[in-house]
N, C-alpha and C. Protein backbone atom coordinates (compact mmCIF):
# COMPACT_ATOMS: atom_id res chain seq x y z
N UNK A 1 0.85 -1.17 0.00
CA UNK A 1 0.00 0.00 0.00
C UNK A 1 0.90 1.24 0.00
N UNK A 2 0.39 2.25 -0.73
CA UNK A 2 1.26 3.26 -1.10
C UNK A 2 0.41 4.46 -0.51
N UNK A 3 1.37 5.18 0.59
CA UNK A 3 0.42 6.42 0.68
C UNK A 3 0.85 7.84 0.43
N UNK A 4 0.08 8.51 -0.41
CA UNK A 4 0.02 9.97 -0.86
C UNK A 4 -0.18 11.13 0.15
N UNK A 5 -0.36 12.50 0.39
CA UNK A 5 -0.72 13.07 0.79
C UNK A 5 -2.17 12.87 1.14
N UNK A 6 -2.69 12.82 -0.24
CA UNK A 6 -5.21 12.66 -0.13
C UNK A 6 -4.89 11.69 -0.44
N UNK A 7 -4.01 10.66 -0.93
CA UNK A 7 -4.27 9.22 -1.71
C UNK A 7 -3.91 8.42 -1.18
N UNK A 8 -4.66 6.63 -0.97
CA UNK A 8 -3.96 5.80 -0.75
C UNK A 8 -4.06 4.67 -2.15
N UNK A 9 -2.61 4.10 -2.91
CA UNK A 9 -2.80 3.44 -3.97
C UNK A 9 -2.55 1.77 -3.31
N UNK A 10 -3.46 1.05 -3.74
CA UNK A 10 -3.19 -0.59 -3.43
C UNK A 10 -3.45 -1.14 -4.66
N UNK A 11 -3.06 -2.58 -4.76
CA UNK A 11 -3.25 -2.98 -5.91
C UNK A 11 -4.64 -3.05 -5.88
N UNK A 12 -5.27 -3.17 -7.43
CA UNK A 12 -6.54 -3.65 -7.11
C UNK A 12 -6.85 -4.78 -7.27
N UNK A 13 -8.21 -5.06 -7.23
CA UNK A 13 -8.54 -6.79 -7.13
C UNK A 13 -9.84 -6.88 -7.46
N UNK A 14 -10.18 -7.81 -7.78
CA UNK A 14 -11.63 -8.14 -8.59
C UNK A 14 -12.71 -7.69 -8.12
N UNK A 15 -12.55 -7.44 -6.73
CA UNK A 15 -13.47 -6.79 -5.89
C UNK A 15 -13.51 -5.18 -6.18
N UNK A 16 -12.79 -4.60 -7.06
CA UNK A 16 -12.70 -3.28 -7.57
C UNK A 16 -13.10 -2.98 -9.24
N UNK A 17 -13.55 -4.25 -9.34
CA UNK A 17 -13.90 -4.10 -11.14
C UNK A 17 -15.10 -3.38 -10.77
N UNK A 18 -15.83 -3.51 -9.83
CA UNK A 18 -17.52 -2.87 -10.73
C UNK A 18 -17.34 -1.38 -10.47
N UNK A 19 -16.79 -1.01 -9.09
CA UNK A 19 -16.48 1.02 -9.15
C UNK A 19 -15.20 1.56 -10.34
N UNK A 20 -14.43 0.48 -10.18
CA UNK A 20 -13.43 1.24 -11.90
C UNK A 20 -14.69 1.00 -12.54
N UNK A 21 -15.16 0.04 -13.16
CA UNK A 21 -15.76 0.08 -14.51
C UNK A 21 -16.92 0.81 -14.70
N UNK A 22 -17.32 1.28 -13.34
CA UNK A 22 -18.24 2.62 -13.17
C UNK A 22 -18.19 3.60 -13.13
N UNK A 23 -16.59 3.96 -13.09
CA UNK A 23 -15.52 5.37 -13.31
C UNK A 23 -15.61 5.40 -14.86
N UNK A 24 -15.10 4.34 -15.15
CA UNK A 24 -14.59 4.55 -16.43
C UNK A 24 -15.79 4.92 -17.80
N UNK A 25 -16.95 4.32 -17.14
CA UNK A 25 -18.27 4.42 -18.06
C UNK A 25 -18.75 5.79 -17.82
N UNK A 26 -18.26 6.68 -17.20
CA UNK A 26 -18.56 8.18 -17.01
C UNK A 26 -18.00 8.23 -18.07
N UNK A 27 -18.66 9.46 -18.95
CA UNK A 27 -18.70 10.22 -20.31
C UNK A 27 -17.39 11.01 -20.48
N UNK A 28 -17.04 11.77 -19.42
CA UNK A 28 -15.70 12.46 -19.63
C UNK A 28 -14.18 11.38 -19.11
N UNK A 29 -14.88 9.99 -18.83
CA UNK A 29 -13.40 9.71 -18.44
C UNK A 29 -13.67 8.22 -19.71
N UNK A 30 -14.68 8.02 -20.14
CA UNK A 30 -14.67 7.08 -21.58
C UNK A 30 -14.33 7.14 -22.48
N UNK A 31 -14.00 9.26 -22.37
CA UNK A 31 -13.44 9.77 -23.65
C UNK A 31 -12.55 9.59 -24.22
N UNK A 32 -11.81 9.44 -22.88
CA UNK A 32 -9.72 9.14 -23.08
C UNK A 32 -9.71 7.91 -22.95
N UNK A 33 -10.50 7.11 -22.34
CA UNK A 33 -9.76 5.30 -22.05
C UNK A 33 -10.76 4.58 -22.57
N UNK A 34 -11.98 4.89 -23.15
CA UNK A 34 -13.23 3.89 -23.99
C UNK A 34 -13.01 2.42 -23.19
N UNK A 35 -12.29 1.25 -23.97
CA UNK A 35 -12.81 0.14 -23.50
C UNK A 35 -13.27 -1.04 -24.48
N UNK A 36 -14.21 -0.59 -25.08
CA UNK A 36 -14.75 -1.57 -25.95
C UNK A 36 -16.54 -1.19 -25.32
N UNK A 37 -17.36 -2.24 -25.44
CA UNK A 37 -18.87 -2.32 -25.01
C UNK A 37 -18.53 -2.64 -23.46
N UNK A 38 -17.81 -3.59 -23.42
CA UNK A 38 -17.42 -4.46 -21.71
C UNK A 38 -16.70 -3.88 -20.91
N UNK A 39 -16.80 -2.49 -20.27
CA UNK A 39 -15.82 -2.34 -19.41
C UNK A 39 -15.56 -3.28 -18.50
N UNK A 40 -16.45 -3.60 -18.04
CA UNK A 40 -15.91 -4.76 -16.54
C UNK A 40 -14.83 -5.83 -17.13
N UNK A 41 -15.09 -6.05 -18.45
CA UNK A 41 -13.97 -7.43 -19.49
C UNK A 41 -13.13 -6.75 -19.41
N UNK A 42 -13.05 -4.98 -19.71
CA UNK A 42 -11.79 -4.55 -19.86
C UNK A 42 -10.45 -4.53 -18.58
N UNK A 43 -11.53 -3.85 -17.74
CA UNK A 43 -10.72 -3.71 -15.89
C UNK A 43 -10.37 -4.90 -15.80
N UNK A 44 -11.05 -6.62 -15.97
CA UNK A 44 -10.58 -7.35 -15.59
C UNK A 44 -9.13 -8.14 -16.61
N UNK A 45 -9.20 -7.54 -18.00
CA UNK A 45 -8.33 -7.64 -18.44
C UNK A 45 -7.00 -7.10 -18.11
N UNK A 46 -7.23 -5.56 -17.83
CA UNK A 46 -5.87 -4.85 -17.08
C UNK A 46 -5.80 -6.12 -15.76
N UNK A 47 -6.78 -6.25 -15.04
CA UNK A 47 -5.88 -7.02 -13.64
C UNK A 47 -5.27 -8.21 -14.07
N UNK A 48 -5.74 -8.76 -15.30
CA UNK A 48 -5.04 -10.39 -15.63
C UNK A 48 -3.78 -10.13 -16.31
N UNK A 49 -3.04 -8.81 -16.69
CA UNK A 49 -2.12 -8.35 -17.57
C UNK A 49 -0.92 -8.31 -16.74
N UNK A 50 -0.33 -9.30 -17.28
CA UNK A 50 0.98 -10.05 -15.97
C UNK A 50 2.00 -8.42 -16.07
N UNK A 51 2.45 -7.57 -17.70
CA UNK A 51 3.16 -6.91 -17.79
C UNK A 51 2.29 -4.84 -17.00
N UNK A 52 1.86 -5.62 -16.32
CA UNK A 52 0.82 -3.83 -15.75
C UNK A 52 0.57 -4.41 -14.64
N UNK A 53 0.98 -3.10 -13.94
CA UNK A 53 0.60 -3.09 -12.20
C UNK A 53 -0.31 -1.90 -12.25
N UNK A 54 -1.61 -2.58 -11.60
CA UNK A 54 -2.56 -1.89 -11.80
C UNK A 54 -3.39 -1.75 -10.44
N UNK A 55 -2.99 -0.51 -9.54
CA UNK A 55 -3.25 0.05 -8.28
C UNK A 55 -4.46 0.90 -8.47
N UNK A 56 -5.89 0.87 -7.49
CA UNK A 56 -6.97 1.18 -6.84
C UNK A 56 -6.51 2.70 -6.25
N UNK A 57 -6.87 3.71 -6.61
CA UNK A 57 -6.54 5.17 -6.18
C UNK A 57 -8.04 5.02 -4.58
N UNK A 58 -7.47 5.20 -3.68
CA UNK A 58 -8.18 5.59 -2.77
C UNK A 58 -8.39 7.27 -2.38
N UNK A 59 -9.80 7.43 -1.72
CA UNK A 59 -9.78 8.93 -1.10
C UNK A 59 -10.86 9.09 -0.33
N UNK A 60 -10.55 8.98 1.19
CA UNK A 60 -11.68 9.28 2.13
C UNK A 60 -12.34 7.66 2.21
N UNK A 61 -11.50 6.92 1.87
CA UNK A 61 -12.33 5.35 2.09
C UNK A 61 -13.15 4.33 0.58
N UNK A 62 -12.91 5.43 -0.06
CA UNK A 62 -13.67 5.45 -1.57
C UNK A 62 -12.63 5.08 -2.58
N UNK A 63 -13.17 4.28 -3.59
CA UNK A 63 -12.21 3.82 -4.97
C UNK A 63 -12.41 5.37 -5.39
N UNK A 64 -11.96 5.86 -6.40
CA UNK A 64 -11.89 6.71 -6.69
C UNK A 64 -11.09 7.26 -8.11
N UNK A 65 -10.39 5.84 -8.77
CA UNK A 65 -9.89 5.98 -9.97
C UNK A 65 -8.75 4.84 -9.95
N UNK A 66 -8.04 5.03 -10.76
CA UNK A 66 -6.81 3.88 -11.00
C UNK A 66 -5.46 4.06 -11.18
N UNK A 67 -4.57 3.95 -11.37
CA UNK A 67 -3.90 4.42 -11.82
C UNK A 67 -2.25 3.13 -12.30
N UNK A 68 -1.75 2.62 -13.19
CA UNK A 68 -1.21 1.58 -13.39
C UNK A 68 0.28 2.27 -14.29
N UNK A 69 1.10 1.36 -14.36
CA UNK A 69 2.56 1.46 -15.22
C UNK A 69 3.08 -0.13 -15.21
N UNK A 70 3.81 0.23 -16.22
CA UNK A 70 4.57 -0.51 -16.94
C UNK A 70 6.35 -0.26 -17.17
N UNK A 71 6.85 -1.42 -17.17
CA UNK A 71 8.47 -1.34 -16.95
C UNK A 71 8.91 -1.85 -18.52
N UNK A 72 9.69 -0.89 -19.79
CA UNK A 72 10.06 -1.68 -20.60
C UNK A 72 11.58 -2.80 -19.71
N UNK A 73 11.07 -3.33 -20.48
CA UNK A 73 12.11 -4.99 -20.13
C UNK A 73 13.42 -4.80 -20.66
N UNK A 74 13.77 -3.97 -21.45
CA UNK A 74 14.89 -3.87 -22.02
C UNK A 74 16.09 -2.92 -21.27
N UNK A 75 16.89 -3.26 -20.80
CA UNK A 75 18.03 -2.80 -19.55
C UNK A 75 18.55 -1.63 -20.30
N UNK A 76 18.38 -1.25 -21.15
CA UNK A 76 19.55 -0.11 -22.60
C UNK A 76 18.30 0.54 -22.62
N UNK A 77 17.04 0.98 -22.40
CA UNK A 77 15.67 1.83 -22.72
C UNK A 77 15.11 1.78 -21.26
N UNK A 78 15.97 1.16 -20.43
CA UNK A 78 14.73 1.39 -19.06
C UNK A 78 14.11 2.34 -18.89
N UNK A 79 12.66 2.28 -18.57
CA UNK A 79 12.04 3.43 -18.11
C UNK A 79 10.71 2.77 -17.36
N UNK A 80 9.86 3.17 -17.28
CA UNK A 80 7.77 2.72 -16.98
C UNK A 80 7.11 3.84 -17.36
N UNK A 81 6.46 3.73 -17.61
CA UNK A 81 5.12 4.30 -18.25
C UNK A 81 4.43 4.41 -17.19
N UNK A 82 3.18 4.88 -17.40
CA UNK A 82 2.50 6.15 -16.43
C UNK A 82 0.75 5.46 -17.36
N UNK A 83 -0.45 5.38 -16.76
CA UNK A 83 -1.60 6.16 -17.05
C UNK A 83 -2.38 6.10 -16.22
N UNK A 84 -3.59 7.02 -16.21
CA UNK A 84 -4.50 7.15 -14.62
C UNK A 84 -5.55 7.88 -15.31
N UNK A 85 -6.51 6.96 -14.53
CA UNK A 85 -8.12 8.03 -14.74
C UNK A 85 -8.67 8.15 -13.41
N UNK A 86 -9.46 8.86 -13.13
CA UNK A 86 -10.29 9.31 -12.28
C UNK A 86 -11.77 9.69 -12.19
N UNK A 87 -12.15 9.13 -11.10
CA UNK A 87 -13.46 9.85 -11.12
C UNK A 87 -14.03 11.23 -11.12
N UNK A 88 -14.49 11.63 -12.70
CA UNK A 88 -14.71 13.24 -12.69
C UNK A 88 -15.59 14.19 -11.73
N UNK A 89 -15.99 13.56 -10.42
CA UNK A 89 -16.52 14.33 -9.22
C UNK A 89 -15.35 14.61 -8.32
N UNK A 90 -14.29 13.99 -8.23
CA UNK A 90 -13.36 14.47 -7.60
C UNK A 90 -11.75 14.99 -8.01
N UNK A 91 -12.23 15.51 -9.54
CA UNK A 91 -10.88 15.99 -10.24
C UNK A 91 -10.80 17.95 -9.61
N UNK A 92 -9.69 18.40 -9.45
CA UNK A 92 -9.74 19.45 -9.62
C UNK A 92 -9.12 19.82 -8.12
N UNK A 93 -9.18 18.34 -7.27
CA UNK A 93 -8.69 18.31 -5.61
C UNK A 93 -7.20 18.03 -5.49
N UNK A 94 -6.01 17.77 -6.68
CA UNK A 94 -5.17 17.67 -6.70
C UNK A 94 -4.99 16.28 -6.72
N UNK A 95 -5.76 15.29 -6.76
CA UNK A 95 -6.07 13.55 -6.46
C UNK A 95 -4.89 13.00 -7.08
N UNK A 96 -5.27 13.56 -8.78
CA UNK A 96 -4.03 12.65 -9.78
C UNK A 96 -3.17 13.11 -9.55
N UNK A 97 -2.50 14.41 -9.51
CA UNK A 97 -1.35 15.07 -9.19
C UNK A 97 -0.48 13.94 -8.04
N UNK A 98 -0.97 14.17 -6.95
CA UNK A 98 -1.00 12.67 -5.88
C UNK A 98 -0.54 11.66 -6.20
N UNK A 99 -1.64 11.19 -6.56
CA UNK A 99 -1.22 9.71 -7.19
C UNK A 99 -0.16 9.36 -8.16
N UNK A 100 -0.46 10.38 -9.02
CA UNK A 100 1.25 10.16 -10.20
C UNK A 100 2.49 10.34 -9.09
N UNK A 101 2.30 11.41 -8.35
CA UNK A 101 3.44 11.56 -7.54
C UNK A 101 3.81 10.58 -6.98
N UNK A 102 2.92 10.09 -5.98
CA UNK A 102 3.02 9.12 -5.35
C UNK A 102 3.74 7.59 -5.68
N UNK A 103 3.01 7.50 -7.04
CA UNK A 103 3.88 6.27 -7.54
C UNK A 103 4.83 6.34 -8.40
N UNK A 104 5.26 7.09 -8.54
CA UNK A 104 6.80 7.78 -9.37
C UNK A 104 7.79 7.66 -8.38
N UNK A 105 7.21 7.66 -6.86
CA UNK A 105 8.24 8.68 -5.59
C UNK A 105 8.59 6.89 -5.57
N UNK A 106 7.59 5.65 -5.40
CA UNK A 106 7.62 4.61 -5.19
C UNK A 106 8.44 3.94 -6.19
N UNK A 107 8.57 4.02 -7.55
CA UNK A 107 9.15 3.39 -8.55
C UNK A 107 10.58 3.83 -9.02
N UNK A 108 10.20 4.70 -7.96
CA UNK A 108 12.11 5.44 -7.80
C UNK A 108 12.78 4.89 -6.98
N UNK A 109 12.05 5.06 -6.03
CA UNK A 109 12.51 4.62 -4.63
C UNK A 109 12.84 2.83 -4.36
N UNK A 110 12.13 2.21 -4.93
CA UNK A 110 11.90 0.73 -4.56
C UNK A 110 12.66 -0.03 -6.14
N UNK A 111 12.34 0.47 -7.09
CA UNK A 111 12.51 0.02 -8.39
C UNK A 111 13.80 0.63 -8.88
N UNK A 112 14.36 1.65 -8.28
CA UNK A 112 15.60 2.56 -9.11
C UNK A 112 15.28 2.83 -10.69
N UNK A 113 13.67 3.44 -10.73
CA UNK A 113 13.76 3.62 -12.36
C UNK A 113 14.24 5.11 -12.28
N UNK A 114 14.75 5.55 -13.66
CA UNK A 114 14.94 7.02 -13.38
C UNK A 114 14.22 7.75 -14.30
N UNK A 115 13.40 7.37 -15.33
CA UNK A 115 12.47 7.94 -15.84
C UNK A 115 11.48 7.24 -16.27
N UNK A 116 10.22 8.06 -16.26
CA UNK A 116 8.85 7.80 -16.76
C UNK A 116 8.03 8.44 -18.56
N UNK A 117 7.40 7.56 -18.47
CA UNK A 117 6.35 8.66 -19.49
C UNK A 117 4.84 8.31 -19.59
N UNK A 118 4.36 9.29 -19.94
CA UNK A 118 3.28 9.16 -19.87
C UNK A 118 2.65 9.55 -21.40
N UNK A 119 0.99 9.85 -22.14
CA UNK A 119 0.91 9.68 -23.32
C UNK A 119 -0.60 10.11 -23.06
N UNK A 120 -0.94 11.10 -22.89
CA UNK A 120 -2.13 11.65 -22.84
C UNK A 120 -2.69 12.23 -24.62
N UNK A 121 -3.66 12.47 -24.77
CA UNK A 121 -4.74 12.94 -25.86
C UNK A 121 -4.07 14.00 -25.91
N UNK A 122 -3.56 14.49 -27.19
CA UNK A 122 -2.98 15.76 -27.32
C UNK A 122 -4.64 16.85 -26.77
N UNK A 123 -5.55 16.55 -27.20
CA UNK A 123 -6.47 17.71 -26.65
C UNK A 123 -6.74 17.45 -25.06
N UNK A 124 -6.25 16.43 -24.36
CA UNK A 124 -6.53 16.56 -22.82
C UNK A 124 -6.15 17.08 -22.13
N UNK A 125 -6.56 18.63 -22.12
CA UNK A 125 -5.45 19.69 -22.05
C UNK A 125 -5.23 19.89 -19.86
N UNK A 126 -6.37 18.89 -19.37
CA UNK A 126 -6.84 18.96 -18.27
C UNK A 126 -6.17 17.60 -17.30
N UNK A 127 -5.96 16.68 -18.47
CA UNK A 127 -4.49 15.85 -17.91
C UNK A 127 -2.84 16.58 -18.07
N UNK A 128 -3.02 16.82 -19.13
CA UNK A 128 -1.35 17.65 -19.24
C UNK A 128 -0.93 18.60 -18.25
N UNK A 129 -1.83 19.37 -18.00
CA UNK A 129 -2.03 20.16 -16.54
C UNK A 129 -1.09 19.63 -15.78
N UNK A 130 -2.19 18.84 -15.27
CA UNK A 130 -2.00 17.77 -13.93
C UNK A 130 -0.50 17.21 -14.29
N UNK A 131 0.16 15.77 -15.23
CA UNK A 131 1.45 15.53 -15.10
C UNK A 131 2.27 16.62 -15.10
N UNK A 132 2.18 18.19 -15.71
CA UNK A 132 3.30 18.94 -15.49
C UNK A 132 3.39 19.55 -14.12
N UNK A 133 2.71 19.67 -13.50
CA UNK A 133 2.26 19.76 -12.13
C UNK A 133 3.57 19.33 -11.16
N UNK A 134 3.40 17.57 -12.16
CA UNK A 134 3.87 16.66 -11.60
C UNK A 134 5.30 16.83 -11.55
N UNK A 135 6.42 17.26 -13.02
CA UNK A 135 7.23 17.70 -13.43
C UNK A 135 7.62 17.27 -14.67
N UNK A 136 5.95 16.27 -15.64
CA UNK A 136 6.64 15.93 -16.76
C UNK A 136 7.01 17.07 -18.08
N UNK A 137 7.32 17.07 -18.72
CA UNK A 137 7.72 17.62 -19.76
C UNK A 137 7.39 17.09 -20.87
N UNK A 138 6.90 18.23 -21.93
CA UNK A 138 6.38 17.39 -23.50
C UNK A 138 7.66 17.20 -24.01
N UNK A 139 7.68 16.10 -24.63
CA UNK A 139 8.45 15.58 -25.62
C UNK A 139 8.30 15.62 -27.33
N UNK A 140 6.67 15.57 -27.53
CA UNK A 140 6.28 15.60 -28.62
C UNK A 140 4.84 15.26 -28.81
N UNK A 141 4.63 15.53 -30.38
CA UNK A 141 3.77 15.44 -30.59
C UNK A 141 3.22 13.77 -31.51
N UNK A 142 2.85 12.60 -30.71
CA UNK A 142 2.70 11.45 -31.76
C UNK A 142 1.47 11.85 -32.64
N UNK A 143 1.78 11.88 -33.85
CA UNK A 143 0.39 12.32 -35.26
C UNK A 143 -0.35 11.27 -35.12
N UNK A 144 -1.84 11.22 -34.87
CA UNK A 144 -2.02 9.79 -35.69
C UNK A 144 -1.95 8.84 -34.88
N UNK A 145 -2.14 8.75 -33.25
CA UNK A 145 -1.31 8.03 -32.35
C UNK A 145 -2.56 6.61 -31.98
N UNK A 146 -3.98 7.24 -31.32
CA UNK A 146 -4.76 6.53 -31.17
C UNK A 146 -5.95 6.85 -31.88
N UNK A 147 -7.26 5.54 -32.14
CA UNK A 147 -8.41 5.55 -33.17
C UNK A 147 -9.05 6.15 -31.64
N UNK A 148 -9.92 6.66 -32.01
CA UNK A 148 -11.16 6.95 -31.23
C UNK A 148 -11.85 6.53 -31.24
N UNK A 149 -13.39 6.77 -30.41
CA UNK A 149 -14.55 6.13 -30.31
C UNK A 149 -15.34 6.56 -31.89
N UNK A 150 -15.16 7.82 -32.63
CA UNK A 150 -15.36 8.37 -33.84
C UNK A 150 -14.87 7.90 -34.65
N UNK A 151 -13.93 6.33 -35.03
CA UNK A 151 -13.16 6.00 -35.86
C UNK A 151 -11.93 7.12 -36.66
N UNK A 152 -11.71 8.03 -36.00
CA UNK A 152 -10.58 8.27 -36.38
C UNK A 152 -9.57 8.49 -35.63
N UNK A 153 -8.00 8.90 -36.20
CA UNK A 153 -6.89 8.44 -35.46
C UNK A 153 -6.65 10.28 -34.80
N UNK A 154 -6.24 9.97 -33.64
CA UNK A 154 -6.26 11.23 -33.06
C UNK A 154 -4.67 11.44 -32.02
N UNK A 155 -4.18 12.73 -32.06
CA UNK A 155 -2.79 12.56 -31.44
C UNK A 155 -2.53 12.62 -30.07
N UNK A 156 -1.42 12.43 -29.63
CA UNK A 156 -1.49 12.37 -28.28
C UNK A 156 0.20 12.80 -28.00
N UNK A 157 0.08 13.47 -26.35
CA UNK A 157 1.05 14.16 -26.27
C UNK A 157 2.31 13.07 -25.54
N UNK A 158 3.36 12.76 -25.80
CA UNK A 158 4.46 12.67 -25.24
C UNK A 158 5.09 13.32 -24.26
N UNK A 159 5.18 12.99 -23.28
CA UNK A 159 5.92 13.33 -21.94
C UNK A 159 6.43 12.86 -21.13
N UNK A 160 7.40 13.06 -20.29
CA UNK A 160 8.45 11.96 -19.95
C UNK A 160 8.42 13.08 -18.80
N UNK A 161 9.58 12.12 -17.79
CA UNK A 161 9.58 12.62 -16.51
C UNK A 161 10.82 11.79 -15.85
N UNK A 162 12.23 12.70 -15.45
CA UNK A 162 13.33 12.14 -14.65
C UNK A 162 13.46 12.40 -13.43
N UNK A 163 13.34 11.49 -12.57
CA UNK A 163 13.34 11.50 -11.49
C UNK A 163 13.86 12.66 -10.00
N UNK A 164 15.05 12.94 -10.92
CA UNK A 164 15.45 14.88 -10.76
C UNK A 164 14.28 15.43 -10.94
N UNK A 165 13.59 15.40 -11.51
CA UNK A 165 12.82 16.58 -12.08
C UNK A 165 10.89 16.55 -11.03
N UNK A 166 11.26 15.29 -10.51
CA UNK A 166 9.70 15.20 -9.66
C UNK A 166 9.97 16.02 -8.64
N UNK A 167 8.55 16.91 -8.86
CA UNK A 167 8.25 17.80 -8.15
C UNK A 167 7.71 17.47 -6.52
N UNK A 168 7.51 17.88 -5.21
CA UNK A 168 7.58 17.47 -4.18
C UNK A 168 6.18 18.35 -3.81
């Protein structure tokens, strides 16, 4: 169990599929992470995904969003990856800010990674916020990166984050 300032992150567990997949079926947070028709197939797919650690955002006793990373395997590119949604009744309280922090401070600390990235919707201008907050930095722009729920391909921002650079 990992604790934040407002956050506590644990792994999650099957007993957390139906409030993620009730986060995630909110309209402003389906926008960025969709799913397919099955969210609950999907959440339980992230928990069966041996290469993703996929931690339960707590707040006040309440699920409250997710937040998971990934380690490339390759010793010459080390880094992990970053993504997190939240429940849009409690954005705007500093929650994700938290939580990214939180498990960056952990994957430094326990893991010796020294950088992250993350890969938000170039228009999610309300996540980018939040990781620079954090201390990531754009890297770029991927064209063309992910399809949408609209069938078309839409870009998304590049940002990375060295462990120097996390903000406190």
């Amino acid at each position: 169990m990992l604790r934040g300032r407002a956050v506590t992150l644990r792994p999650a567990t099957v007993a957390d599929v139906p409030a993620l997949a009730a986060i995630r079926a909110d309209p402003e947070v389906r926008r960025w992470w969709r799913g397919g028709d099955d969210l609950t197939a999907a959440v339980h797919a992230d928990l069966g995904d041996d290469d993703l650690a996929l931690y339960a955002i707590e707040h006040d006793g309440r699920v409250v969003g997710a937040i998971q990373w990934h380690a490339e395997p390759d010793p010459d590119y080390r880094h992990a990856s970053m993504d997190i949604f939240l429940d849009p009744a409690v954005r705007g309280a500093g929650l994700g800010v938290d939580a990214i922090r939180t498990l960056a401070r952990h994957l430094i600390d326990e893991y010796g990674h020294h950088r992250f990235t993350i890969d938000p919707a170039a228009a999610n201008s309300a996540a980018i916020r939040a990781y620079a907050k954090v201390g990531f930095r754009p890297v770029g722009i991927m064209r063309r990166y992910e399809r949408g729920e609209d069938g078309r391909w839409h870009d998304a921002l590049l940002m990375d984050l060295l462990a120097d650079d996390l903000t406190d």
